[in-house]
N, C-alpha and C. Protein backbone atom coordinates (compact mmCIF):
# COMPACT_ATOMS: atom_id res chain seq x y z
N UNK A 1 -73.48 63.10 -34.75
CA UNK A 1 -72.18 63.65 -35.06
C UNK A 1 -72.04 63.93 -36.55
N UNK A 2 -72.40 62.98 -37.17
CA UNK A 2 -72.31 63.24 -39.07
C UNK A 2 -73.30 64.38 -39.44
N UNK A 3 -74.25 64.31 -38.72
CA UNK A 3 -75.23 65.48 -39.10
C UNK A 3 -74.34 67.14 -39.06
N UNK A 4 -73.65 67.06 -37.72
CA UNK A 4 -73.05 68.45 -36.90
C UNK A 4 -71.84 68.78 -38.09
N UNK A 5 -71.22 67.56 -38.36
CA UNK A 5 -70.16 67.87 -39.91
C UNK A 5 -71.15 68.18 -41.09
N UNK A 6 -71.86 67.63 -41.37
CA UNK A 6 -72.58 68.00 -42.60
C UNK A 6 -73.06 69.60 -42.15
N UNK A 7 -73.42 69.90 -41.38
CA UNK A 7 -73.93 71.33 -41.23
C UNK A 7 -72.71 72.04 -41.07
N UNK A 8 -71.63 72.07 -40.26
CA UNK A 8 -70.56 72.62 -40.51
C UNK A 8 -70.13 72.90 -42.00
N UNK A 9 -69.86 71.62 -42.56
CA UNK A 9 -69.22 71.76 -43.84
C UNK A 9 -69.98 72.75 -44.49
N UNK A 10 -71.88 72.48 -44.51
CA UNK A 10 -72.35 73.27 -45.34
C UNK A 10 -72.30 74.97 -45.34
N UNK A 11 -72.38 75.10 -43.79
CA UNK A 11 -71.95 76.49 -43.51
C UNK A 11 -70.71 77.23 -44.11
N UNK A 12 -69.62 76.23 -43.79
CA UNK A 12 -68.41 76.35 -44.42
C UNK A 12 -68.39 76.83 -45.92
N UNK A 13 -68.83 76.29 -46.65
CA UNK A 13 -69.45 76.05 -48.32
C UNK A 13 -70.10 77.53 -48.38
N UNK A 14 -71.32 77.38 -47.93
CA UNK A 14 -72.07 78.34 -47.80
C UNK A 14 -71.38 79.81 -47.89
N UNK A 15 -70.54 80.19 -46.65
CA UNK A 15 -70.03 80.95 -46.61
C UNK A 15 -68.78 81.52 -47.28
N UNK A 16 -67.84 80.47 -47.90
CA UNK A 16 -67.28 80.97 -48.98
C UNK A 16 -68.07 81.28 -50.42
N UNK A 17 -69.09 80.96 -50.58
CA UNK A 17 -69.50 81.46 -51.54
C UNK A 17 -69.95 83.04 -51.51
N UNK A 18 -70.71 82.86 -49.81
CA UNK A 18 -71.50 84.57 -50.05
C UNK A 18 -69.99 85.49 -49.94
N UNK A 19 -68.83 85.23 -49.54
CA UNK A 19 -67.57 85.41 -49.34
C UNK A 19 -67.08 86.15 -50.77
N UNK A 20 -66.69 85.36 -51.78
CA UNK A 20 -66.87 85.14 -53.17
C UNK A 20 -67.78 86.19 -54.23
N UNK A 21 -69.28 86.18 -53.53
CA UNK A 21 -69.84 87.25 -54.12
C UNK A 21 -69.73 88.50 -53.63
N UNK A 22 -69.59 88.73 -52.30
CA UNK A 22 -69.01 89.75 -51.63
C UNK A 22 -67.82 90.64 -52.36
N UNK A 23 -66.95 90.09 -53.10
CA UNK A 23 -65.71 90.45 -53.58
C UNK A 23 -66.13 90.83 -55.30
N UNK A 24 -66.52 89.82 -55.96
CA UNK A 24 -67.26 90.04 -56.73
C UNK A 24 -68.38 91.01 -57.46
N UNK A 25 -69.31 90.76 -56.77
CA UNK A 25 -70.47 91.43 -57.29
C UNK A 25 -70.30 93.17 -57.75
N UNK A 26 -68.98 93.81 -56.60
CA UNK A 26 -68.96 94.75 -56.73
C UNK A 26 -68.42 95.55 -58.30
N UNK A 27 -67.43 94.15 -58.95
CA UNK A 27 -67.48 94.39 -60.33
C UNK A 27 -68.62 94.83 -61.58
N UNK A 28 -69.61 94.18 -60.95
CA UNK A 28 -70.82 94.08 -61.92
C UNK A 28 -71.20 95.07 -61.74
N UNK A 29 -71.61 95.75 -60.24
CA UNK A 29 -72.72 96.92 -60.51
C UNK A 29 -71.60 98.41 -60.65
N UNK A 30 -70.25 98.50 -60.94
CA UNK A 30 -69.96 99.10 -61.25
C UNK A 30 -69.80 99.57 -62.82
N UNK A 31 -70.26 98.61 -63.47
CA UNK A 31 -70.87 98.91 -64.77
C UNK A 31 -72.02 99.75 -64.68
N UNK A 32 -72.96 99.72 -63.69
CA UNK A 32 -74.31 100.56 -63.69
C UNK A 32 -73.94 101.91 -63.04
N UNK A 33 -73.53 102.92 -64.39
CA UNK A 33 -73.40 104.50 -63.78
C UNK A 33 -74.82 105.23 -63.80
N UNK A 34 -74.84 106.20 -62.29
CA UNK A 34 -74.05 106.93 -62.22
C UNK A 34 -74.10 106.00 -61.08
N UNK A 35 -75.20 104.99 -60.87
CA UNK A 35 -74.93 104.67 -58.74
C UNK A 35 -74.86 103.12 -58.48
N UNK A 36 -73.93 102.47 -59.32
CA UNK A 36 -73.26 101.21 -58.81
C UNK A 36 -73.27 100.44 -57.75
N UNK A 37 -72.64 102.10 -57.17
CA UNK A 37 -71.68 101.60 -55.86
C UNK A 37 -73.21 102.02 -55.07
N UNK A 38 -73.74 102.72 -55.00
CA UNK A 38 -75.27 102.91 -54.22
C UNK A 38 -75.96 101.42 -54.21
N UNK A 39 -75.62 100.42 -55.35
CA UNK A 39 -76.66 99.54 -54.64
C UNK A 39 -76.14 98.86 -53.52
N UNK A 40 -74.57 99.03 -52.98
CA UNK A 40 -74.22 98.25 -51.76
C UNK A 40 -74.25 97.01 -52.45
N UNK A 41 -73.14 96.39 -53.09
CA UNK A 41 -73.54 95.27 -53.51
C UNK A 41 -72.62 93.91 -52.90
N UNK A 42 -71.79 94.77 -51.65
CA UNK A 42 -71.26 93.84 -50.80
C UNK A 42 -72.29 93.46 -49.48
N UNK A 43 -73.20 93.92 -49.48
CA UNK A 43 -73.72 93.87 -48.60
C UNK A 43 -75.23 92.82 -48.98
N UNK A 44 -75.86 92.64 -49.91
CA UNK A 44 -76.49 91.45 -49.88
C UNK A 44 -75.98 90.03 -49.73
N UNK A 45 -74.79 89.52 -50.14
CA UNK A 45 -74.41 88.38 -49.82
C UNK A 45 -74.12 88.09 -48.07
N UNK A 46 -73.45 89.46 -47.87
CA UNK A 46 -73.28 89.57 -46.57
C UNK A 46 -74.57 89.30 -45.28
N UNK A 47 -74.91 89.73 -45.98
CA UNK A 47 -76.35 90.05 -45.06
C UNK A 47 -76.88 88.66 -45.27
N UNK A 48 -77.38 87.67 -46.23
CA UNK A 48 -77.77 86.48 -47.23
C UNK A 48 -77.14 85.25 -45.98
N UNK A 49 -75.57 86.05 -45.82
CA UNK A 49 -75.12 84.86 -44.85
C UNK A 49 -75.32 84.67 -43.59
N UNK A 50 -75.49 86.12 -42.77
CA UNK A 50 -75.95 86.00 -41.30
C UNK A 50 -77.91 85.27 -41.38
N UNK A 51 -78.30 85.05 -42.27
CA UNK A 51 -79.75 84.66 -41.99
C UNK A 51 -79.85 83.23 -42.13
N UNK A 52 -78.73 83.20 -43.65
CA UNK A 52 -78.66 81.23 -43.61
C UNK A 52 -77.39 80.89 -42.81
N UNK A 53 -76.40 81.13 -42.51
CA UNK A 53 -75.65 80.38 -41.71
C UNK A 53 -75.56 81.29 -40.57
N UNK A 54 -76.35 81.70 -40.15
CA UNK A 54 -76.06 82.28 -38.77
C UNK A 54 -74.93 83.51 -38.49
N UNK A 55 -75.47 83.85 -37.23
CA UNK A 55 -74.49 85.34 -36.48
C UNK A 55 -73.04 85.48 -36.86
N UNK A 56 -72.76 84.29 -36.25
CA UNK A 56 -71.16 83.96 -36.17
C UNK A 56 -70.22 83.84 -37.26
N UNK A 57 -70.98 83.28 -38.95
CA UNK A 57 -70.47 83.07 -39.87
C UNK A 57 -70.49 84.03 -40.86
N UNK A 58 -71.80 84.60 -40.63
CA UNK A 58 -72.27 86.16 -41.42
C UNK A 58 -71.26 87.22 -40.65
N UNK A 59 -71.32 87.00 -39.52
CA UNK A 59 -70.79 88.01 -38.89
C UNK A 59 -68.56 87.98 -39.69
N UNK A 60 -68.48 86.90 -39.53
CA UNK A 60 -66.94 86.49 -40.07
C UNK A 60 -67.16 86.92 -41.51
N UNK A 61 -67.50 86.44 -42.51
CA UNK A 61 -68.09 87.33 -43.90
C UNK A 61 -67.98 88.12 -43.60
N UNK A 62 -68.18 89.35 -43.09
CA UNK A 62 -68.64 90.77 -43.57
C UNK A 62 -67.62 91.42 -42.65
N UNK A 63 -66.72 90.55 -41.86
CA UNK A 63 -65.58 91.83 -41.00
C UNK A 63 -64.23 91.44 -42.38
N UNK A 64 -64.51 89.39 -42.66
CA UNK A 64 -63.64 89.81 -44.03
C UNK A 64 -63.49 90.89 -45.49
N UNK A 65 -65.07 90.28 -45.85
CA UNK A 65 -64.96 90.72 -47.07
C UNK A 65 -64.70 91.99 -47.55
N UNK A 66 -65.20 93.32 -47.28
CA UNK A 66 -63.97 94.33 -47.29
C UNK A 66 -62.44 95.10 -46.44
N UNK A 67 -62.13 94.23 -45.98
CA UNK A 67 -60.58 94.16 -45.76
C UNK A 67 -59.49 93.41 -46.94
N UNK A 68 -60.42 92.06 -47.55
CA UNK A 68 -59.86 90.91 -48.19
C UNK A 68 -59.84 92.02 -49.70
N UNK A 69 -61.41 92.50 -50.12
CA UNK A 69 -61.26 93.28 -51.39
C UNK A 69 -60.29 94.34 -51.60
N UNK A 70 -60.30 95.16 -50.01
CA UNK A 70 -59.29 96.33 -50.11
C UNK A 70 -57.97 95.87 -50.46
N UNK A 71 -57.51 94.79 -50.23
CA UNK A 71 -55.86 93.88 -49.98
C UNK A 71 -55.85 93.67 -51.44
N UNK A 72 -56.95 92.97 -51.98
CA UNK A 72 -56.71 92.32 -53.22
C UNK A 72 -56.90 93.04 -54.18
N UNK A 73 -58.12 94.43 -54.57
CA UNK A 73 -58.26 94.85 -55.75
C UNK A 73 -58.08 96.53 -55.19
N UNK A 74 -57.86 97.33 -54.23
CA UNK A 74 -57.51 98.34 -54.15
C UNK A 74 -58.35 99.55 -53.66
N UNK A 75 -59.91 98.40 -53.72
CA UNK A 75 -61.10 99.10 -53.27
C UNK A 75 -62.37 98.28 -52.48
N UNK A 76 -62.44 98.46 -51.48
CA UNK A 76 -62.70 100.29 -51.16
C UNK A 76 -61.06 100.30 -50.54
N UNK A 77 -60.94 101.31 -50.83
CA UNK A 77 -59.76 101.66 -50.06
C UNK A 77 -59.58 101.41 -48.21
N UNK A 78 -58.65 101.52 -48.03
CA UNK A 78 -58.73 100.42 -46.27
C UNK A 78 -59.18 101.42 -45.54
N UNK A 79 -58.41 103.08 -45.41
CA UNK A 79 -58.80 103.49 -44.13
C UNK A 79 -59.58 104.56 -44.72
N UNK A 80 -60.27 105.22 -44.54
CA UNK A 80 -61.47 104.78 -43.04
C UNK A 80 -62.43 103.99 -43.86
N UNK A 81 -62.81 103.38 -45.37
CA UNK A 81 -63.62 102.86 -45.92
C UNK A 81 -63.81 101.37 -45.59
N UNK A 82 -62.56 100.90 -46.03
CA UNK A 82 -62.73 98.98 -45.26
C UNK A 82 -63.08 98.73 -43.81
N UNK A 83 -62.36 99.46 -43.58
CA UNK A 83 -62.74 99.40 -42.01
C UNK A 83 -64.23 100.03 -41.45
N UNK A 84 -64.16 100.80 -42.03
CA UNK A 84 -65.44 100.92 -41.29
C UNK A 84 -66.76 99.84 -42.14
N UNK A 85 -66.38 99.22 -43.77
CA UNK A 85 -67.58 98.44 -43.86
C UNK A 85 -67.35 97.51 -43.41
N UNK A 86 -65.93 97.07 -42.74
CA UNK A 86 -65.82 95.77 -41.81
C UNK A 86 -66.59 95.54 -41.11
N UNK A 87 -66.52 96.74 -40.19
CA UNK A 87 -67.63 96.83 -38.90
C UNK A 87 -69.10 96.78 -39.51
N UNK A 88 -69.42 97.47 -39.95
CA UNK A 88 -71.07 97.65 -40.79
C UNK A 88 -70.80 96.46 -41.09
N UNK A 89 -70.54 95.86 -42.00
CA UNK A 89 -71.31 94.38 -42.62
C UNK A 89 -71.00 93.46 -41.43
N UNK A 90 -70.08 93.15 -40.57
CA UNK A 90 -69.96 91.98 -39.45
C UNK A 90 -71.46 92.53 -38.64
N UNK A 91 -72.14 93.65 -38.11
CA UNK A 91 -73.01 94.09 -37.46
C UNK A 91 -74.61 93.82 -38.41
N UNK A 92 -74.34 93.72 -39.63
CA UNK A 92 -75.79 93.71 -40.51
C UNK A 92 -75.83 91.96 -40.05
N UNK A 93 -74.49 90.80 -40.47
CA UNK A 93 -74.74 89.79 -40.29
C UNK A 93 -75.14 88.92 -38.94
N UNK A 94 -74.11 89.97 -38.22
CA UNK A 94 -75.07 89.72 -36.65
C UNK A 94 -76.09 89.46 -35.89
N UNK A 95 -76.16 90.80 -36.69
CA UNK A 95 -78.13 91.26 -36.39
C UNK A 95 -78.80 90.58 -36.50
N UNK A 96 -79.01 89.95 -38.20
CA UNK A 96 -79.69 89.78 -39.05
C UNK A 96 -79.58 88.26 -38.61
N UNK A 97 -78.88 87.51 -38.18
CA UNK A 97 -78.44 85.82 -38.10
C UNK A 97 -79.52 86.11 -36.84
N UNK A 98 -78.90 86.62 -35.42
CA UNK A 98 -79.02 86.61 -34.45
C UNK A 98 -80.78 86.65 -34.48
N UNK A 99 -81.15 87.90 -34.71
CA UNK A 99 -82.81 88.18 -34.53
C UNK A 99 -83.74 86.66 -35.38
N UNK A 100 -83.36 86.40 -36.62
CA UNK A 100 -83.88 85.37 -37.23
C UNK A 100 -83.88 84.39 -36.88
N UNK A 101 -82.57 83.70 -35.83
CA UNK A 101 -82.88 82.76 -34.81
C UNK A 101 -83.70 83.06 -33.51
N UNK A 102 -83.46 84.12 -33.15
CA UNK A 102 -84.54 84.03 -32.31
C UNK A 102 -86.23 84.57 -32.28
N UNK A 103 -86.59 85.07 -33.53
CA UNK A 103 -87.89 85.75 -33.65
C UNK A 103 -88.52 84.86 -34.20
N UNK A 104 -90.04 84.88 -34.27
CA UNK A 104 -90.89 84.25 -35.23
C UNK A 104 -90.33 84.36 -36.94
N UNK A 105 -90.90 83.53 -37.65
CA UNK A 105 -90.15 83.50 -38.94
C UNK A 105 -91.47 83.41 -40.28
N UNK A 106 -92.15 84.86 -39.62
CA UNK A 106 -93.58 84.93 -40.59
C UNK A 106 -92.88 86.16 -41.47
N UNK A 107 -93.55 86.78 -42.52
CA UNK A 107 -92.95 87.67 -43.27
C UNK A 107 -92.84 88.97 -42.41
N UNK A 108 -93.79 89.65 -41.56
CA UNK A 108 -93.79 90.20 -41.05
C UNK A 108 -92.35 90.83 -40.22
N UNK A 109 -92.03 89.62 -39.65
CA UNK A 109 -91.03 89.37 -38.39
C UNK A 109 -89.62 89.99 -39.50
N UNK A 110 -89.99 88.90 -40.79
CA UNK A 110 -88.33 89.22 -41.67
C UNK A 110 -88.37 90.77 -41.80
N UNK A 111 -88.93 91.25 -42.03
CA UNK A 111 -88.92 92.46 -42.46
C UNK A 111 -88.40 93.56 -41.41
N UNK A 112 -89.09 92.99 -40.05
CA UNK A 112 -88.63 93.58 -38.68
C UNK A 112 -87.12 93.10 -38.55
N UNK A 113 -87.00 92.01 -38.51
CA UNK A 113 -85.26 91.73 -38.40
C UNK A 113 -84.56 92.39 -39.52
N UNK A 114 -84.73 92.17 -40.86
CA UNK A 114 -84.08 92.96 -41.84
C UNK A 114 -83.87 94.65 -41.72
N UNK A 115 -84.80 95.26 -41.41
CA UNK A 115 -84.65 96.72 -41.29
C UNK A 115 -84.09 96.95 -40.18
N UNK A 116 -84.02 96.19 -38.75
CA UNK A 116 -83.00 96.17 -38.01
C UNK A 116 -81.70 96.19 -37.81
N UNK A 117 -81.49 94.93 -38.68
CA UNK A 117 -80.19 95.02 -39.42
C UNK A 117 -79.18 95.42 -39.68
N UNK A 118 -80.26 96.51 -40.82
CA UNK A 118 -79.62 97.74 -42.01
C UNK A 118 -79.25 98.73 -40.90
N UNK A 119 -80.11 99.07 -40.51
CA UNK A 119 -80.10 99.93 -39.20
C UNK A 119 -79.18 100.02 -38.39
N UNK A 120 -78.82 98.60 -37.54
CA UNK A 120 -77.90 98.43 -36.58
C UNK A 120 -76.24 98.57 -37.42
N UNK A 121 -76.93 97.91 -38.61
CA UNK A 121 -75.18 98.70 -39.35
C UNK A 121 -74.89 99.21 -39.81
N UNK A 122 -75.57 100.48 -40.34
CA UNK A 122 -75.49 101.87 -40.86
C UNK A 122 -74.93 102.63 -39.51
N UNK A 123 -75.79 101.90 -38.40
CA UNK A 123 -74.87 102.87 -37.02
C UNK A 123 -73.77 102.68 -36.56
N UNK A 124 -73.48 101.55 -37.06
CA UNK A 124 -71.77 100.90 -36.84
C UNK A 124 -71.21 101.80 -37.80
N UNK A 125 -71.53 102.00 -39.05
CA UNK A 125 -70.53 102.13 -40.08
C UNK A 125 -70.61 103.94 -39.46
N UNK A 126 -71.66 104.83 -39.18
CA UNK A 126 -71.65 105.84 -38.71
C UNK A 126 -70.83 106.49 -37.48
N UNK A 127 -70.38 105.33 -36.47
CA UNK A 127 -69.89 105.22 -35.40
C UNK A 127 -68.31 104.93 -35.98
N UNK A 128 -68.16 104.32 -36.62
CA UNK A 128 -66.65 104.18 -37.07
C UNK A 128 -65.88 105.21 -37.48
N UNK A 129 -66.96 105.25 -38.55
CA UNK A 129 -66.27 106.78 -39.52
C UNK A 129 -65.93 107.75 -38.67
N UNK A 130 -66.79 108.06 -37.89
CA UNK A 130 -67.12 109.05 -37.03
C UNK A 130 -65.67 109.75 -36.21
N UNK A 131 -65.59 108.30 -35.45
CA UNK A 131 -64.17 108.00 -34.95
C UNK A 131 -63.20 107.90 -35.64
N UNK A 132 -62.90 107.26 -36.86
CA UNK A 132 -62.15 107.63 -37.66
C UNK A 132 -61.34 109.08 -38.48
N UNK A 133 -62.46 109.37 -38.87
CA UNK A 133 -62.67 110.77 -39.68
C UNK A 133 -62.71 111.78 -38.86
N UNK A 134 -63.71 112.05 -37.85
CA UNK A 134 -64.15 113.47 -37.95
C UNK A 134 -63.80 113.84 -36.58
N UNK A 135 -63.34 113.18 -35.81
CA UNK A 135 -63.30 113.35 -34.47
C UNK A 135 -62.00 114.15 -34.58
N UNK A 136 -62.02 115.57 -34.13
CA UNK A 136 -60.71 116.54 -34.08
C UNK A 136 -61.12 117.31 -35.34
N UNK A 137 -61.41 116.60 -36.23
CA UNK A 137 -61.31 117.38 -37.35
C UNK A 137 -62.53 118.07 -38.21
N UNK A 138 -63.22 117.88 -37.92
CA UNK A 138 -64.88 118.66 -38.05
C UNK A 138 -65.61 118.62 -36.79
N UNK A 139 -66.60 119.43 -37.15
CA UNK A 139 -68.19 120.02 -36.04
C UNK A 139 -68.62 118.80 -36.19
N UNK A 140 -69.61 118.58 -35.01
CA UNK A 140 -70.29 117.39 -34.74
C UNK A 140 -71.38 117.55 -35.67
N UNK A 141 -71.75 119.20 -36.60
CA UNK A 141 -72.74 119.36 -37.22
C UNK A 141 -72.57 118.50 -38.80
N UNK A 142 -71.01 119.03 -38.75
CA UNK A 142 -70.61 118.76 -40.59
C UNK A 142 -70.12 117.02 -40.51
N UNK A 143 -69.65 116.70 -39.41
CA UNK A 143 -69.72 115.32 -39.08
C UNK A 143 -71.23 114.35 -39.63
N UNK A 144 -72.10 115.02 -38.70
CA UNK A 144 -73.36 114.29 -38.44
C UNK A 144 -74.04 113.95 -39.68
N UNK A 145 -74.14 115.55 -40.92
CA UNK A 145 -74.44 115.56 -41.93
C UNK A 145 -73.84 115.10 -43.41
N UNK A 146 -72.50 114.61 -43.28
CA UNK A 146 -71.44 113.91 -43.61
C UNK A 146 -72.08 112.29 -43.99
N UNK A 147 -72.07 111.66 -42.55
CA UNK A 147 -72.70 110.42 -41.98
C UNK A 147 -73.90 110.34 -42.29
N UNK A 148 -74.60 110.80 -41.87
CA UNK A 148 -76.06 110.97 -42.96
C UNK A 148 -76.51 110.76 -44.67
N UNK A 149 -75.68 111.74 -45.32
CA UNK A 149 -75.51 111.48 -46.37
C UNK A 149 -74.95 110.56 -46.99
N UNK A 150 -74.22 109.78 -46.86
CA UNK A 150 -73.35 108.82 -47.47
C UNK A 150 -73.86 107.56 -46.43
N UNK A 151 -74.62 107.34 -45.27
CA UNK A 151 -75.62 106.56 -45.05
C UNK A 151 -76.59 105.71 -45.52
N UNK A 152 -77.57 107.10 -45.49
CA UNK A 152 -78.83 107.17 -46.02
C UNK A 152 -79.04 107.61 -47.12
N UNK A 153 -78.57 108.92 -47.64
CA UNK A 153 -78.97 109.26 -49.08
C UNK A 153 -78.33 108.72 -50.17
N UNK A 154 -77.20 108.28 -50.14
CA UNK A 154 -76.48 107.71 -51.28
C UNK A 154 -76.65 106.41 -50.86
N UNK A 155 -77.22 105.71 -50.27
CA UNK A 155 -77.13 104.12 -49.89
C UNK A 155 -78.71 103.66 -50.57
N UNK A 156 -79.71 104.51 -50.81
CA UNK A 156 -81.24 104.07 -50.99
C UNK A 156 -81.34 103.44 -52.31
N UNK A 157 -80.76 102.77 -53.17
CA UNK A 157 -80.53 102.38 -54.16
C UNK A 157 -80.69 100.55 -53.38
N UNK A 158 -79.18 101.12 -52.88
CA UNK A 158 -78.95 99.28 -52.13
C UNK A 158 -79.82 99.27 -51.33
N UNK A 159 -80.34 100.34 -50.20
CA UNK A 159 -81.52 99.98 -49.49
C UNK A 159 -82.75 99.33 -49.82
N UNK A 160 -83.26 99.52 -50.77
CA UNK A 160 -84.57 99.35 -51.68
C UNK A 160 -84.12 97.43 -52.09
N UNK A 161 -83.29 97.53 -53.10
CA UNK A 161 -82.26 96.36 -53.61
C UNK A 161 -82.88 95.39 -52.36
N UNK A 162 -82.12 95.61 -51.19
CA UNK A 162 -81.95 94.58 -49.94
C UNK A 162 -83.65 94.25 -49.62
N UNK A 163 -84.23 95.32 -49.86
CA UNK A 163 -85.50 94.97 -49.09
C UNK A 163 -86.51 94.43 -50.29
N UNK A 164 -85.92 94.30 -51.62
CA UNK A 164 -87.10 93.76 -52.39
C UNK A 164 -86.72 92.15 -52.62
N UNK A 165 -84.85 92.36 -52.82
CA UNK A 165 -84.22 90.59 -53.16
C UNK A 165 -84.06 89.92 -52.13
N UNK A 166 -84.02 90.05 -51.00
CA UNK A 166 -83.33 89.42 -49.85
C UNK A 166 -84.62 88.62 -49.65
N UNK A 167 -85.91 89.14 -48.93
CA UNK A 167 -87.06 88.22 -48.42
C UNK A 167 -87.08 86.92 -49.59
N UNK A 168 -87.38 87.42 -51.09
CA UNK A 168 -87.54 86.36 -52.05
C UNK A 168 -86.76 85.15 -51.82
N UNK A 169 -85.25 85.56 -51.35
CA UNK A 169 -84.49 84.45 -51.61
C UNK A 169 -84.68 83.88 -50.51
N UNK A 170 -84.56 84.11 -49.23
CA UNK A 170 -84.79 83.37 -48.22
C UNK A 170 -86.00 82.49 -48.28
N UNK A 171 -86.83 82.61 -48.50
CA UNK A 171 -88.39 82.32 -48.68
C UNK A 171 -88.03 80.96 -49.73
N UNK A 172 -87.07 81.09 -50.32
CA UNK A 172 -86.75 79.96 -51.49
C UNK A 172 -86.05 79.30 -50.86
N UNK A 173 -85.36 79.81 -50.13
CA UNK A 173 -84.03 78.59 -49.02
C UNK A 173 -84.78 78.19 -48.04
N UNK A 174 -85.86 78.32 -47.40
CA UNK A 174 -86.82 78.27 -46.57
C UNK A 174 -87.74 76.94 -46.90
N UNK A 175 -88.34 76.91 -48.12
CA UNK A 175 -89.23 76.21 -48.93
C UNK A 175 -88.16 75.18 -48.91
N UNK A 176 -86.81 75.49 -49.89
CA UNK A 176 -86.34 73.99 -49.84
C UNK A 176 -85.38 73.62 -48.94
N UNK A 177 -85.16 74.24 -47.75
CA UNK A 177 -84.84 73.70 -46.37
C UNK A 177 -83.50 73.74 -46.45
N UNK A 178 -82.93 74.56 -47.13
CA UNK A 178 -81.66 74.80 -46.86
C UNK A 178 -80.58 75.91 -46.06
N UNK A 179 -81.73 76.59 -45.37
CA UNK A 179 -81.40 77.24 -43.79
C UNK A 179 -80.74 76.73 -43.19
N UNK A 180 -79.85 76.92 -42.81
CA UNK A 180 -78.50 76.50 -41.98
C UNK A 180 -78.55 77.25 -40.30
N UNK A 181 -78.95 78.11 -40.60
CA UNK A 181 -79.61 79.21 -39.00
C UNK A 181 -80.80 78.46 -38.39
């Protein structure tokens, strides 16, 4: 029973912090012009939390943390931007918790769960907008290519980012056993 509180609490802990940087971080790399906001910098803590504390807690992180930033500092703005990285980051932490508990946990595998991930929530955040934005009001062409771009081409900054810092750190929470997933 003391063990199941100590892991709670730590999750708890845990997750207000990646919570914290979530809200945060986005200050810092908006000093780095012209593409700041390209490295996605709500989205490594986010992501950081579905692998160490699991689906459920990563997943709670990332439907907060841009709704909580939009409320508190004005950005991203709520509709269709918070909301739809609500969905995208609760779906990266999902993923990303979910597959890592259940896959092998060689480098290989991280890399397969991580690009999954990104993946599974770039299509959330694509699927939102989608519905949000464009449905009535653009071609499924200027839609598609819309979503695409602001995806994939303006996101490869943070893409790159996620796939060079994320393995390191885990690999360090790993070593000193402070995986919570």
């Amino acid at each position: 029973m003391a063990k199941n509180k100590n892991t709670a609490l730590a999750r708890l802990l845990y997750s207000s912090m990646f919570l914290a940087l979530a809200l945060l971080l986005p200050f810092l790399t908006a000093q780095i012009k012209p593409f700041g906001s390209a490295l996605c910098p709500m989205h490594l803590p986010v992501i950081l939390c579905g692998f160490i504390c699991g689906p459920s807690w990563g997943m709670a992180v990332g439907a907060t943390a841009p709704i909580l930033r939009s409320m508190t500092f004005g950005m991203p703005i709520m509709m269709p931007d918070a909301v739809a990285m609500a969905v995208e980051l609760a779906v990266y932490a999902f993923v990303a918790g979910t597959l890592y508990k259940k896959l092998q946990k060689n480098l290989f595998m991280f890399y397969v769960e991580l690009i999954t991930a990104m993946i599974c929530g770039r299509l959330a955040w694509g699927l939102v907008t989608f519905f949000l934005i464009f449905i009535g009001e653009a071609t499924g062409e200027i839609a598609f290519s819309v979503i695409w771009s602001r995806t994939v081409l303006q996101s490869i900054p943070g893409i790159i980012l996620q796939l060079v810092a994320i393995p390191p750190i885990i690999s360090v929470m790993k070593k000193n056993r402070l995986m919570l997933n």
